[in-house]
N, C-alpha and C. Protein backbone atom coordinates (compact mmCIF):
# COMPACT_ATOMS: atom_id res chain seq x y z
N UNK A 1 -18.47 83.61 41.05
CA UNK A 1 -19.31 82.91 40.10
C UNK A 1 -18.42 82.39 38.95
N UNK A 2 -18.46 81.50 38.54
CA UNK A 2 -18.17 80.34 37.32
C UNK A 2 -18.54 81.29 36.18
N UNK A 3 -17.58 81.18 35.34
CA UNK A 3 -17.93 82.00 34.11
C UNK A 3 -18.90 80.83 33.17
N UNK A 4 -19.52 81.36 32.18
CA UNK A 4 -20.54 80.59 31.23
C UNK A 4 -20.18 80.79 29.74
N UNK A 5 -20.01 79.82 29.67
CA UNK A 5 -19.54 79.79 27.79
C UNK A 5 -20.96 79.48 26.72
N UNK A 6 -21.52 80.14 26.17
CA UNK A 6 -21.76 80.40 25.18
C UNK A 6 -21.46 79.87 23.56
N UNK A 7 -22.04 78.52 22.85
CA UNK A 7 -21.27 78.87 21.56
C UNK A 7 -23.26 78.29 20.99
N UNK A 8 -23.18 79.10 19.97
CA UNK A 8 -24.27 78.80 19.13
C UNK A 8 -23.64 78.67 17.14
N UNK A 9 -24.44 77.90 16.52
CA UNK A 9 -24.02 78.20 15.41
C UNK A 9 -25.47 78.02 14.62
N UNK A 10 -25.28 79.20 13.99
CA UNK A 10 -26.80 79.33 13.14
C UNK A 10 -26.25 79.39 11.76
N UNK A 11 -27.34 79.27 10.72
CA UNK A 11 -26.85 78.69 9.19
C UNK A 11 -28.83 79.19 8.82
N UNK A 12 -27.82 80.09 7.60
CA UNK A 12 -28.98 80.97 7.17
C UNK A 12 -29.17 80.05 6.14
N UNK A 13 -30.92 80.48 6.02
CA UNK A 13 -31.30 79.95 4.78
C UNK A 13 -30.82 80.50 3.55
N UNK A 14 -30.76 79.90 2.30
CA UNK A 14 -30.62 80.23 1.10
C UNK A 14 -31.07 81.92 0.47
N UNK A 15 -29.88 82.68 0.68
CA UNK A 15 -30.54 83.87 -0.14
C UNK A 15 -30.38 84.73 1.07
N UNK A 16 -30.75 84.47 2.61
CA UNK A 16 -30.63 84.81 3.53
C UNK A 16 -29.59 85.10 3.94
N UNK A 17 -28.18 84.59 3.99
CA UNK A 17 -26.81 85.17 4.43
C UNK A 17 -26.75 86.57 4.38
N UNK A 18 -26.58 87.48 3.53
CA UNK A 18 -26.23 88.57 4.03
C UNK A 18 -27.42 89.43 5.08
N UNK A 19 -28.56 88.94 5.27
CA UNK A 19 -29.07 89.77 6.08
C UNK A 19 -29.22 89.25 7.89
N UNK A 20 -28.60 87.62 7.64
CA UNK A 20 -28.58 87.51 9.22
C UNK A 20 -26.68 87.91 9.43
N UNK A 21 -25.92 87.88 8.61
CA UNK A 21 -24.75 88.71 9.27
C UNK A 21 -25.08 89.98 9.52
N UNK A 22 -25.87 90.72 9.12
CA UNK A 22 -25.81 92.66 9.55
C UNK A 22 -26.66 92.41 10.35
N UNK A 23 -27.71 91.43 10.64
CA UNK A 23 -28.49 91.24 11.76
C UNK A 23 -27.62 90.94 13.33
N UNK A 24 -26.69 90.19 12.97
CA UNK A 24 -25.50 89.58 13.97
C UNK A 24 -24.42 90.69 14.86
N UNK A 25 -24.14 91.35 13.48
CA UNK A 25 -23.48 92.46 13.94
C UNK A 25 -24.61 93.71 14.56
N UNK A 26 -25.06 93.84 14.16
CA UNK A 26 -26.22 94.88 15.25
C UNK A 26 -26.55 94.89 16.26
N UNK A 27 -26.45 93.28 17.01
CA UNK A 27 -26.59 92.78 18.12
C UNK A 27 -25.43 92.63 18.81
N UNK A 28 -24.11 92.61 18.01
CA UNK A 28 -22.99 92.13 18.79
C UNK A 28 -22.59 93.13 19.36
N UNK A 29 -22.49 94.79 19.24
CA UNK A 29 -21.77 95.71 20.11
C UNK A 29 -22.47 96.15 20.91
N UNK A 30 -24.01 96.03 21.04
CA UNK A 30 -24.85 96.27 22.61
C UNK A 30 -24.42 95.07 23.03
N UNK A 31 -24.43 93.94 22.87
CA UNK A 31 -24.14 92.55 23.83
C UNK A 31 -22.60 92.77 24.64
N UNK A 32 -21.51 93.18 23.53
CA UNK A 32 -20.67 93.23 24.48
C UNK A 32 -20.66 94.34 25.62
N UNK A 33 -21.78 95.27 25.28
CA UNK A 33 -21.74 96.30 26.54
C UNK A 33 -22.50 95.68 27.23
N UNK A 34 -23.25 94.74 27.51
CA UNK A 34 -23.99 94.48 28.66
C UNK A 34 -22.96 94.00 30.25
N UNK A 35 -23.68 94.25 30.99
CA UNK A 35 -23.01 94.00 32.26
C UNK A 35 -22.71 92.73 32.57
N UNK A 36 -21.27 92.43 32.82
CA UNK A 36 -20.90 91.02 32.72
C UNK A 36 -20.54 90.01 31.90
N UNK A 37 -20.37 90.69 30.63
CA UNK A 37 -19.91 90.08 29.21
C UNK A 37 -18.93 90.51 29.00
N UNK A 38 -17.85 90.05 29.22
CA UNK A 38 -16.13 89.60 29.26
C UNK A 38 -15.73 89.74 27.86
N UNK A 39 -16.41 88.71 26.85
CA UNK A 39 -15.98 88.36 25.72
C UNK A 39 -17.56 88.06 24.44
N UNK A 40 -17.34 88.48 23.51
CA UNK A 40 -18.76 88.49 22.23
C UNK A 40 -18.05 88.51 21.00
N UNK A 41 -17.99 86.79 20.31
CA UNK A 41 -17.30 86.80 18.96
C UNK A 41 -17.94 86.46 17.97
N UNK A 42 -17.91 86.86 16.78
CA UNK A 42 -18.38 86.51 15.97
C UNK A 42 -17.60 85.66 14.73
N UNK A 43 -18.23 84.77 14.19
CA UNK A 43 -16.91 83.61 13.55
C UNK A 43 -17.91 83.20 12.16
N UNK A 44 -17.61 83.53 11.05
CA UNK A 44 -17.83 82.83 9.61
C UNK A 44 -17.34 81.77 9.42
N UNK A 45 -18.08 80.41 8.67
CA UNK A 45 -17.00 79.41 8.12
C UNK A 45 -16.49 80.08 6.59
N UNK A 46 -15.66 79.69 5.84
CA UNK A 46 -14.81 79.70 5.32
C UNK A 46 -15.38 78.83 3.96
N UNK A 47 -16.17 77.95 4.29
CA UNK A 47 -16.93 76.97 3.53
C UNK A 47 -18.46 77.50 3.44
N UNK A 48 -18.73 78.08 4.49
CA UNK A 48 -20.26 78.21 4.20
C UNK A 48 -20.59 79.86 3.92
């Protein structure tokens, strides 16, 4: 099977940033245990 790439980019509302990053990370270390998930990154801009 063909591997599947994945990229999403979400942009919190105003006031909202810090609670969809701890939301992000809560989800990211069961995701990388799921069966068949190679790779699970998580990426901030720098600007936003």
């Amino acid at each position: 099977m063909e591997p599947v790439y994945i990229t999403a980019v979400l942009k919190a509302k105003q006031g909202n940033e810090q609670r969809l990053y701890e939301a992000l990370l809560k989800v990211a270390s069961p995701s990388r245990d799921e069966a068949g998930c190679q790779e699970y990154r998580l990426h901030q801009s720098a600007e936003d």
